[in-house]
Protein backbone atom coordinates (compact mmCIF):
# COMPACT_ATOMS: atom_id res chain seq x y z
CA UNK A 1 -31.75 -131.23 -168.31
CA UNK A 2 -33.91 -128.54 -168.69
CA UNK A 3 -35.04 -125.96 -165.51
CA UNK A 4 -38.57 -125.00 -164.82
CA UNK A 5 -39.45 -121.14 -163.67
CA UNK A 6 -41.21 -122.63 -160.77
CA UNK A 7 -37.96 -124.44 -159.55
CA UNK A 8 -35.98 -121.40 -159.88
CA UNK A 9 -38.55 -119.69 -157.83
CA UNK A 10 -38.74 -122.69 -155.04
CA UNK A 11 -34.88 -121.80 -155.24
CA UNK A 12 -35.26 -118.36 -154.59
CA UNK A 13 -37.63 -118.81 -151.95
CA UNK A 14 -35.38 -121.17 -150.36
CA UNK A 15 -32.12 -118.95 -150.68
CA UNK A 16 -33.93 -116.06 -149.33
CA UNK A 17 -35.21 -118.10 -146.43
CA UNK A 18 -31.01 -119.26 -145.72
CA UNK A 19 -30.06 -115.73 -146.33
CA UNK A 20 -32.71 -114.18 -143.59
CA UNK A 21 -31.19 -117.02 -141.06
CA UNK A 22 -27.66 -116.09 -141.82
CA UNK A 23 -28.77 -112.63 -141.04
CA UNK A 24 -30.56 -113.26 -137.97
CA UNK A 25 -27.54 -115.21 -136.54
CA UNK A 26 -25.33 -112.29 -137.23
CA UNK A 27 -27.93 -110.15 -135.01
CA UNK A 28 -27.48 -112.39 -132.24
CA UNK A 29 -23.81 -112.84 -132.95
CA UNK A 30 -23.07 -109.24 -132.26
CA UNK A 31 -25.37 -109.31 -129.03
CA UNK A 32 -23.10 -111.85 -127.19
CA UNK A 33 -19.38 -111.46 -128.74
CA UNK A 34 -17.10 -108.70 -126.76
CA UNK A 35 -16.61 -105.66 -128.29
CA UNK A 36 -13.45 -105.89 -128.78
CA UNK A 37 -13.63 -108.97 -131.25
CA UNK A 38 -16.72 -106.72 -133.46
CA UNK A 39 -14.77 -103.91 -133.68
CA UNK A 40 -11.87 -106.01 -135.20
CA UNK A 41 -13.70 -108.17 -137.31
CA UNK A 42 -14.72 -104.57 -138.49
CA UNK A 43 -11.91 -103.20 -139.42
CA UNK A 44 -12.49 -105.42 -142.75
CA UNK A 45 -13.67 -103.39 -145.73
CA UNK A 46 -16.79 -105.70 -147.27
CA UNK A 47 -19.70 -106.89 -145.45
CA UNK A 48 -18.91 -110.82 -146.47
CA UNK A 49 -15.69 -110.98 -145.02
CA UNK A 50 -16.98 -108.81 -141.63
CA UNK A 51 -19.63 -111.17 -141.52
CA UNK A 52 -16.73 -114.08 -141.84
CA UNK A 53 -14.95 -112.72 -138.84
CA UNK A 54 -17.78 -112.34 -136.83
CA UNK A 55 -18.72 -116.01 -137.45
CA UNK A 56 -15.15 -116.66 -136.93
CA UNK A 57 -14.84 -115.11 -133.46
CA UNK A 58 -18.08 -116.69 -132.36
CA UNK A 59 -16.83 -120.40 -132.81
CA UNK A 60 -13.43 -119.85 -131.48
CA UNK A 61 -15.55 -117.79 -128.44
CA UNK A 62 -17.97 -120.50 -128.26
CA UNK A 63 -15.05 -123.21 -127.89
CA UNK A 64 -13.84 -121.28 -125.14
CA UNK A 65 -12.75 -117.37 -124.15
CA UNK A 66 -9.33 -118.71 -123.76
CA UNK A 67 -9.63 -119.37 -127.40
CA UNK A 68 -10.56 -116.20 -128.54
CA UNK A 69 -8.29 -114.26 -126.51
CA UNK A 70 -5.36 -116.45 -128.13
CA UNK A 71 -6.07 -115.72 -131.32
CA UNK A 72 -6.07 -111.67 -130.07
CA UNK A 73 -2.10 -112.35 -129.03
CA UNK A 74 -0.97 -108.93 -126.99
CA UNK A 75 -4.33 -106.97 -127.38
CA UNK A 76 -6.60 -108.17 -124.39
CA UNK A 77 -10.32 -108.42 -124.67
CA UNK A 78 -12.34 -107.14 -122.22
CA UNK A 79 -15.12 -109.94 -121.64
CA UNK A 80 -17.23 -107.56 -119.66
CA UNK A 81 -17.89 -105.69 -122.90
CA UNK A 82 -20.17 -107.20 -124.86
CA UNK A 83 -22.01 -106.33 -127.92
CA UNK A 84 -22.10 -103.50 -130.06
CA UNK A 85 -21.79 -100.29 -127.64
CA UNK A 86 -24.34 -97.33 -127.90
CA UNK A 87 -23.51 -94.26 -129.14
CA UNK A 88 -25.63 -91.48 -128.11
């Protein structure tokens, strides 16, 4: 089997396209998640494995709170924080 340059280019196109969504879901993903679970998933040192723990938090959050605040043992989240915070 032999690859053309135009299929590695439809690929490319295609992965860039998946890449932009992924991206775009992590915008919205730290819009709704407490701030509490971002700045934990943040304390992780590459962007992959923050973005992992973001996507993480958001299904257990999307299961339920309850779920997410389990998985946070002792330290509460506050649910009324939400988002990344400004900092002026």
């Amino acid at each position: 089997m032999s690859i053309t340059r135009k299929e590695v280019e439809a690929f490319l196109e295609g992965y860039k396209k998946y890449l932009l969504s992924q991206l775009e879901e992590i915008e919205n993903i730290l819009q709704i998640l407490p701030t509490d679970a971002i700045e934990r998933a943040f304390l992780c040192k590459h962007p992959a494995e923050i973005a992992e723990k973001l996507n993480y938090y958001y299904g257990l959050y999307r299961i339920s709170p309850h779920v997410l605040e389990k998985v946070f043992g002792k330290n509460k989240i506050n649910f009324s924080k939400r988002g990344v915070p400004d900092n002026h």
